[in-house]
N, C-alpha and C. Protein backbone atom coordinates (compact mmCIF):
# COMPACT_ATOMS: atom_id res chain seq x y z
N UNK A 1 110.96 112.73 110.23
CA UNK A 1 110.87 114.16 110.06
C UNK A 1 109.74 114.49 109.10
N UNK A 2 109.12 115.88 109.39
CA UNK A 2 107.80 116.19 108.39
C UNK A 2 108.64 117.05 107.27
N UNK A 3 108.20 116.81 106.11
CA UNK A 3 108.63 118.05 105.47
C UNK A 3 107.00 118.35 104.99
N UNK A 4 107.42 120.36 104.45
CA UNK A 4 105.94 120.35 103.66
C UNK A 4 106.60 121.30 102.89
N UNK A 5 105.67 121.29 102.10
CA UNK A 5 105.69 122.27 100.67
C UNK A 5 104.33 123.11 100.31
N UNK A 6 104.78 123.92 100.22
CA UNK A 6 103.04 124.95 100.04
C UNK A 6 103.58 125.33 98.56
N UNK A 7 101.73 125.81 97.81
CA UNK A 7 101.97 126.70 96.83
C UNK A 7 100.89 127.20 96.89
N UNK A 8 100.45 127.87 95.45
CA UNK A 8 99.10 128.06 95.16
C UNK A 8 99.26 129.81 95.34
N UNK A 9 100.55 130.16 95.44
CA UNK A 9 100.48 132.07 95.97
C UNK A 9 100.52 132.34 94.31
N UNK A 10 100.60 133.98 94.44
CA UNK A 10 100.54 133.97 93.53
C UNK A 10 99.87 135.90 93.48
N UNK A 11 100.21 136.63 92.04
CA UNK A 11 99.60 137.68 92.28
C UNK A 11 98.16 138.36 91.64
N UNK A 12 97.39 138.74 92.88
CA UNK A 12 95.87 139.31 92.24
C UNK A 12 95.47 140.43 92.63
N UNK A 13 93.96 141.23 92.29
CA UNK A 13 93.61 142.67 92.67
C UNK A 13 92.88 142.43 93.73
N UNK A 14 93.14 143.24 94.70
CA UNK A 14 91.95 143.20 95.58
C UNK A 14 90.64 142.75 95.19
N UNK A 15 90.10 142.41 95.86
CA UNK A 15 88.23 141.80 96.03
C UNK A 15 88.78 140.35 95.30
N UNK A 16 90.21 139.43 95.09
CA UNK A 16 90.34 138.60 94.14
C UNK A 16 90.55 137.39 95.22
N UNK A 17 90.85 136.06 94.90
CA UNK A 17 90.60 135.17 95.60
C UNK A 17 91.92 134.06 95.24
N UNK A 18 92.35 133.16 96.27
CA UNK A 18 93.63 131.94 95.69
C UNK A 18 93.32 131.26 96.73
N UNK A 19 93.55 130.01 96.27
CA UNK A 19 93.75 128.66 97.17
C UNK A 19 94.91 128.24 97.61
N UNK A 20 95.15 128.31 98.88
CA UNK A 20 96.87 127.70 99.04
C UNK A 20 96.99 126.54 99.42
N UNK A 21 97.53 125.89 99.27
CA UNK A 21 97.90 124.08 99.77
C UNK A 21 99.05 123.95 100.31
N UNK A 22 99.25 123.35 101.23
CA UNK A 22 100.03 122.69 101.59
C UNK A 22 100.40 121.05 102.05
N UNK A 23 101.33 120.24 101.07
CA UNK A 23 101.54 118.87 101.22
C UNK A 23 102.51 118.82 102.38
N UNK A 24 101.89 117.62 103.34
CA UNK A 24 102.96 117.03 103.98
C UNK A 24 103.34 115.51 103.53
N UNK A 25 104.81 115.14 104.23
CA UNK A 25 105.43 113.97 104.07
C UNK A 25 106.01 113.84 105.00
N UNK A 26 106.32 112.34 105.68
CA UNK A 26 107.43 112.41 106.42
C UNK A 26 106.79 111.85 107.42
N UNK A 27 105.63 112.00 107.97
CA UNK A 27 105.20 111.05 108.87
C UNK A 27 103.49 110.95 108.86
N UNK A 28 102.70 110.29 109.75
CA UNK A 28 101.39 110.34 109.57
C UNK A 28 100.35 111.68 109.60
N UNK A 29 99.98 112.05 108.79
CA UNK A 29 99.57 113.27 108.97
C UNK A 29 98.66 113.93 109.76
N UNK A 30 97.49 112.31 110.28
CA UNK A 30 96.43 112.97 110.91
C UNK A 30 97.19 113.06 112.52
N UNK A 31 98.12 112.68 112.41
CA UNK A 31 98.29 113.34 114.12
C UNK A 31 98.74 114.90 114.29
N UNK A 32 98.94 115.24 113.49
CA UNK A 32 99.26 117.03 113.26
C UNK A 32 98.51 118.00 113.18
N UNK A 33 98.28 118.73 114.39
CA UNK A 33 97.78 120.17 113.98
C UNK A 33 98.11 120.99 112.64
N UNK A 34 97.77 121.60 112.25
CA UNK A 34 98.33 122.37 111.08
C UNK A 34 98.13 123.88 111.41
N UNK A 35 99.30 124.98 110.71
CA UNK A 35 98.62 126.28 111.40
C UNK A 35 99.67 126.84 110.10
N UNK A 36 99.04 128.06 109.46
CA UNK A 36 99.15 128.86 108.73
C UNK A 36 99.92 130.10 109.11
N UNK A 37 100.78 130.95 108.72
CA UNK A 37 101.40 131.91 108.97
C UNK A 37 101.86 133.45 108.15
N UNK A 38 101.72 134.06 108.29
CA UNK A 38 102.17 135.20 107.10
C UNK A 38 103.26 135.91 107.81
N UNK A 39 104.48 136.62 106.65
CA UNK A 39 105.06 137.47 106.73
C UNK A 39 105.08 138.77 105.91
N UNK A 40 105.03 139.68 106.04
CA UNK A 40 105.09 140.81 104.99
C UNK A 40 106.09 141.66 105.38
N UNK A 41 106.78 142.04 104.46
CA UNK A 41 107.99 143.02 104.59
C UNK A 41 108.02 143.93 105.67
N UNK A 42 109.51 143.79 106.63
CA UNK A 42 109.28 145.01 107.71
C UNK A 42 108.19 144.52 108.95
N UNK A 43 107.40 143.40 108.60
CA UNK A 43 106.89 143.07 109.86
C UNK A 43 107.04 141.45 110.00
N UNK A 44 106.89 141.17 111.63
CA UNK A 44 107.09 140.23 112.35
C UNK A 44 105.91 138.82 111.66
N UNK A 45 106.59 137.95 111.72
CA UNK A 45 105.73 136.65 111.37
C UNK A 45 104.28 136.75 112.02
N UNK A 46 103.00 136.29 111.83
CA UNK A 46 101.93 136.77 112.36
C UNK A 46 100.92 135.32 112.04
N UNK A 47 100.50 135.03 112.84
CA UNK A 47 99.12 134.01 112.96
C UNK A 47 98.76 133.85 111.66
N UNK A 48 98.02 133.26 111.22
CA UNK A 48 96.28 133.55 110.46
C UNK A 48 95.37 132.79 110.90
N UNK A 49 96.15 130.95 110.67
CA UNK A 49 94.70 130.21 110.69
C UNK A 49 95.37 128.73 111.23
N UNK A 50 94.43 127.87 111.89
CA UNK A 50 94.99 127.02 112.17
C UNK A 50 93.65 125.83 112.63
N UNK A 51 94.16 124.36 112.19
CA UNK A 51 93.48 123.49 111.87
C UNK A 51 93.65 122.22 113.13
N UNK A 52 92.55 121.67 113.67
CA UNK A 52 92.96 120.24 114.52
C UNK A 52 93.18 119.56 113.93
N UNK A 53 93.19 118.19 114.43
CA UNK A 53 93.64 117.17 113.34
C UNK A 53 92.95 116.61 112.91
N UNK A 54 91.50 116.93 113.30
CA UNK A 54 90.89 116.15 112.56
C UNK A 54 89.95 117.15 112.16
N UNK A 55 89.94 118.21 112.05
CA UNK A 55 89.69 118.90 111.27
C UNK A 55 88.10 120.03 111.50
N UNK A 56 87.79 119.42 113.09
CA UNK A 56 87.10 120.04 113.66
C UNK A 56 86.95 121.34 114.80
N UNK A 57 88.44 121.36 114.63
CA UNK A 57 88.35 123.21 115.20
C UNK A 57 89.15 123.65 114.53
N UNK A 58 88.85 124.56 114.10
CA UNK A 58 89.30 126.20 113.15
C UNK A 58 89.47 127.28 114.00
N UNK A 59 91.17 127.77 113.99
CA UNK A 59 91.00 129.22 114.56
C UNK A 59 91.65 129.88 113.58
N UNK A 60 91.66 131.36 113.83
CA UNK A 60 91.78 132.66 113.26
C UNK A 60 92.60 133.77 113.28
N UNK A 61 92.93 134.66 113.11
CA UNK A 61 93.37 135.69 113.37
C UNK A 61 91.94 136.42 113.13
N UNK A 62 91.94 137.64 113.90
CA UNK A 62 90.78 138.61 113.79
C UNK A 62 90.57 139.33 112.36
N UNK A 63 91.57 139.54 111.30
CA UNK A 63 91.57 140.60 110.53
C UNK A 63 91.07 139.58 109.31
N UNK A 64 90.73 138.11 109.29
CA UNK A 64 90.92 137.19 108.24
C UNK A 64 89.69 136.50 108.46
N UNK A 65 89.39 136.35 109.54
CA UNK A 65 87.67 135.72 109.73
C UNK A 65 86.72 136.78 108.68
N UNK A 66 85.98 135.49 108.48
CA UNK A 66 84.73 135.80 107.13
C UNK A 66 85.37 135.84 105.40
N UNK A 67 86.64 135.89 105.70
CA UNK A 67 87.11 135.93 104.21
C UNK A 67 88.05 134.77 103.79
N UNK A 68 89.07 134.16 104.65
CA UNK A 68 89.71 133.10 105.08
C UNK A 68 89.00 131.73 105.59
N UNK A 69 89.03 130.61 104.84
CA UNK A 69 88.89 129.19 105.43
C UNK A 69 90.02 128.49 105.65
N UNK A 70 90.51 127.75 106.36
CA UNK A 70 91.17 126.32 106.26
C UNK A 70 90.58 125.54 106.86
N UNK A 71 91.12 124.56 106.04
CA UNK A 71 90.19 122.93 105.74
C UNK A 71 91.55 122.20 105.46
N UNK A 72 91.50 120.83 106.06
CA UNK A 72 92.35 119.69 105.43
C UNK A 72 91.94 118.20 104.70
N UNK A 73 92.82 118.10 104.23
CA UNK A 73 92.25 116.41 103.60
C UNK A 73 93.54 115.39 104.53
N UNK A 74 93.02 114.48 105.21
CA UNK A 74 93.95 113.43 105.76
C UNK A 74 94.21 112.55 104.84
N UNK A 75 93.51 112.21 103.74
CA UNK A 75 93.45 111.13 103.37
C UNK A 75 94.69 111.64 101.85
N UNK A 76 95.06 113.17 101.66
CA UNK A 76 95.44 113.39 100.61
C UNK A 76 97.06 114.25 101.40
N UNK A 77 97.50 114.44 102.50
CA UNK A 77 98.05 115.04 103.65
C UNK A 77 98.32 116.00 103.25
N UNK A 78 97.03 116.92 103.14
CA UNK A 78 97.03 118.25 102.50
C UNK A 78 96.36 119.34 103.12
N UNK A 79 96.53 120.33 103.88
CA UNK A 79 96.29 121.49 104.18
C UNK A 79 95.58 122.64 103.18
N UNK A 80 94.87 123.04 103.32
CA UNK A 80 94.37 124.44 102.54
C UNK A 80 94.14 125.70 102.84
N UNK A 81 94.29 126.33 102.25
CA UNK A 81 93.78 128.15 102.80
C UNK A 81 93.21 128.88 101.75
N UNK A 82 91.81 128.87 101.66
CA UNK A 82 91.05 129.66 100.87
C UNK A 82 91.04 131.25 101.25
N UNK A 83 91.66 131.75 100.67
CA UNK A 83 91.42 133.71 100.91
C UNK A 83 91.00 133.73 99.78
N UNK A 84 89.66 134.65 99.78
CA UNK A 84 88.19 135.46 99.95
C UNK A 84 88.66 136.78 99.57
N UNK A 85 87.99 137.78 99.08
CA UNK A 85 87.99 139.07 99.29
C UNK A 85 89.15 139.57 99.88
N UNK A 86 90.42 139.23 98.98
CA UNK A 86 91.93 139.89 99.49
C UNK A 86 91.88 141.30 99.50
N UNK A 87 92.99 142.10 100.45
CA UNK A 87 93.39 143.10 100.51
C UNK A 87 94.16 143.01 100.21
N UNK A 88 95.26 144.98 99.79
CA UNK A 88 96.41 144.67 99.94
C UNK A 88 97.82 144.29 101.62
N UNK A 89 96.77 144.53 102.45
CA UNK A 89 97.60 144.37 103.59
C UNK A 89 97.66 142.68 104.19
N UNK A 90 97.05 141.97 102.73
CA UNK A 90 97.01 140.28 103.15
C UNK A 90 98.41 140.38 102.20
N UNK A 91 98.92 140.87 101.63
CA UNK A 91 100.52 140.47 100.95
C UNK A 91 101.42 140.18 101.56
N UNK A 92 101.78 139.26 101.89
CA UNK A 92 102.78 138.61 102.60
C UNK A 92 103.36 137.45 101.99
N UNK A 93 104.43 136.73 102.68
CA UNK A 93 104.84 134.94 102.46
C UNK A 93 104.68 134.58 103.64
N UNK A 94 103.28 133.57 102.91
CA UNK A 94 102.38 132.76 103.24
C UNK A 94 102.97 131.50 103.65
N UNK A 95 103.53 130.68 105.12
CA UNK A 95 104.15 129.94 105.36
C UNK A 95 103.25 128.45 106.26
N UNK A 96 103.34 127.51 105.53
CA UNK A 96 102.37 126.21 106.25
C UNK A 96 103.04 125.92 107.63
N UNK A 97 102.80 125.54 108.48
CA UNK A 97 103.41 124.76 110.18
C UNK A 97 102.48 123.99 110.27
N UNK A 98 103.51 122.86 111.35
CA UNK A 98 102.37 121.84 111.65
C UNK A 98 103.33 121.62 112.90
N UNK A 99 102.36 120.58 114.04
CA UNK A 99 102.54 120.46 115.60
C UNK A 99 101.87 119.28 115.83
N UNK A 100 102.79 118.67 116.57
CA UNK A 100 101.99 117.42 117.29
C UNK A 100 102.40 117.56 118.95
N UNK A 101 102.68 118.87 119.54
CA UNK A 101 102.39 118.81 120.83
C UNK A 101 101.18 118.43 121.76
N UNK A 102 100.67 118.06 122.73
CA UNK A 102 100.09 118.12 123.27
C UNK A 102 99.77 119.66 123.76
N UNK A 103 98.41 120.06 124.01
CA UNK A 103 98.18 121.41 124.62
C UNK A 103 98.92 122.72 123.84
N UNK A 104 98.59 122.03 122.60
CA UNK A 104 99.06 124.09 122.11
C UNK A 104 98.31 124.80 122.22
N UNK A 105 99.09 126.17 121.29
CA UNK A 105 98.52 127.26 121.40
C UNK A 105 98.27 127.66 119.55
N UNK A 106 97.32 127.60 119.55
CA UNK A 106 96.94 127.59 117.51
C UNK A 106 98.20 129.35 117.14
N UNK A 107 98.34 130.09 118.12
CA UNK A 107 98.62 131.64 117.59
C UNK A 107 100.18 131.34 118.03
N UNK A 108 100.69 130.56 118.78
CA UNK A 108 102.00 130.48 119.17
C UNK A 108 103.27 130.12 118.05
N UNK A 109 103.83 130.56 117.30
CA UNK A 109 104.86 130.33 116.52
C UNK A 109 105.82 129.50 116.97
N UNK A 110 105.92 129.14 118.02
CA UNK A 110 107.15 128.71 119.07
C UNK A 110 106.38 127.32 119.04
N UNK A 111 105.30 126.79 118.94
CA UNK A 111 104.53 125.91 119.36
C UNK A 111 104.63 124.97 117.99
N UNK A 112 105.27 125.26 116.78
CA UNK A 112 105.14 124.56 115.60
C UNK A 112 106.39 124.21 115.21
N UNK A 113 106.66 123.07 115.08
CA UNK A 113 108.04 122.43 115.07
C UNK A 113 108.53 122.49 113.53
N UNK A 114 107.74 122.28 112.58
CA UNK A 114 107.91 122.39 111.30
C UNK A 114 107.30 122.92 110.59
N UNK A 115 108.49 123.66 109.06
CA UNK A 115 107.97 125.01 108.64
C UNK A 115 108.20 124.37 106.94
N UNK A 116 107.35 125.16 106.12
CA UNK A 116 107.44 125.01 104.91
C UNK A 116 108.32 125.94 104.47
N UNK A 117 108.84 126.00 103.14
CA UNK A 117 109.22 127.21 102.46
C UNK A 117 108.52 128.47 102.27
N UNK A 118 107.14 128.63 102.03
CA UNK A 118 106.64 130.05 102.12
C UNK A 118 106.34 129.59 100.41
N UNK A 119 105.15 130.58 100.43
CA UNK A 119 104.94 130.87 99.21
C UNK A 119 104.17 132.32 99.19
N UNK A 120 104.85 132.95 98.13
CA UNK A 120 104.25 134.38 98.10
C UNK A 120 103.14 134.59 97.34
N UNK A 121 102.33 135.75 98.12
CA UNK A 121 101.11 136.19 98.17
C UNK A 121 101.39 137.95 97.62
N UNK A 122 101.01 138.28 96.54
CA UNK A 122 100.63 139.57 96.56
C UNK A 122 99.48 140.30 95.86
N UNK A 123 98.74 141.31 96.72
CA UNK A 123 97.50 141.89 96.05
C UNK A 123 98.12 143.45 95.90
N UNK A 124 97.48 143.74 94.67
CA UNK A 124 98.18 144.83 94.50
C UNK A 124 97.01 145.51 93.18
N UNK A 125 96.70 146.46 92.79
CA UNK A 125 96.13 147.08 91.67
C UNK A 125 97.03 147.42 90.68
């Protein structure tokens, strides 16, 4: 079984910036997609970002490109999410997934077998 653990949330002002991580354990890491997720109060779980396994395709959600990176380390089985130039409508809990299906879908929630605890994100003035 994978477990993971994210942190790195935390609260800042708009135009402000945090690194999120997420560790896995539990089995080999480079066979895992990795994919990022947000929730914010009153709305439905939602995409952001999501990683191959080896670390050469990056996808997105539309509202997070140019300000959002993820990047992983295999060698450290660690996930990242650099947000850039936060808003307040990036406030959410910020949740790590990871997948070793064949043929996913990076935006599919249904497609990620294992979930972290969440770590909260809020921008606020």
């Amino acid at each position: 079984q994978v477990q993971l653990v994210e942190s790195g949330g935390g609260l800042v002002q708009p135009g402000g910036s945090l690194n999120l991580s997420c560790v896995a354990s539990g089995r080999t890491f480079s066979r895992y997609t990795m994919g990022w997720f947000r929730q914010a109060p009153g709305k439905e779980r939602e995409f952001v970002a999501a990683i191959s396994r080896t670390g050469t395709s990056t996808y997105y959600v539309d509202s997070v490109k140019g300000r959002f990176t993820i990047s992983r380390d295999n060698a450290k089985n660690t996930v990242y999410l650099q947000m850039d130039s936060l808003k307040p409508e990036d406030t959410a809990v910020y949740y790590c997934a990871t997948t070793n299906i064949v043929g996913w879908t990076p935006a599919k929630a249904d497609d990620y077998a294992y979930w972290g605890q969440g770590t909260q994100v809020t921008i606020s003035s």
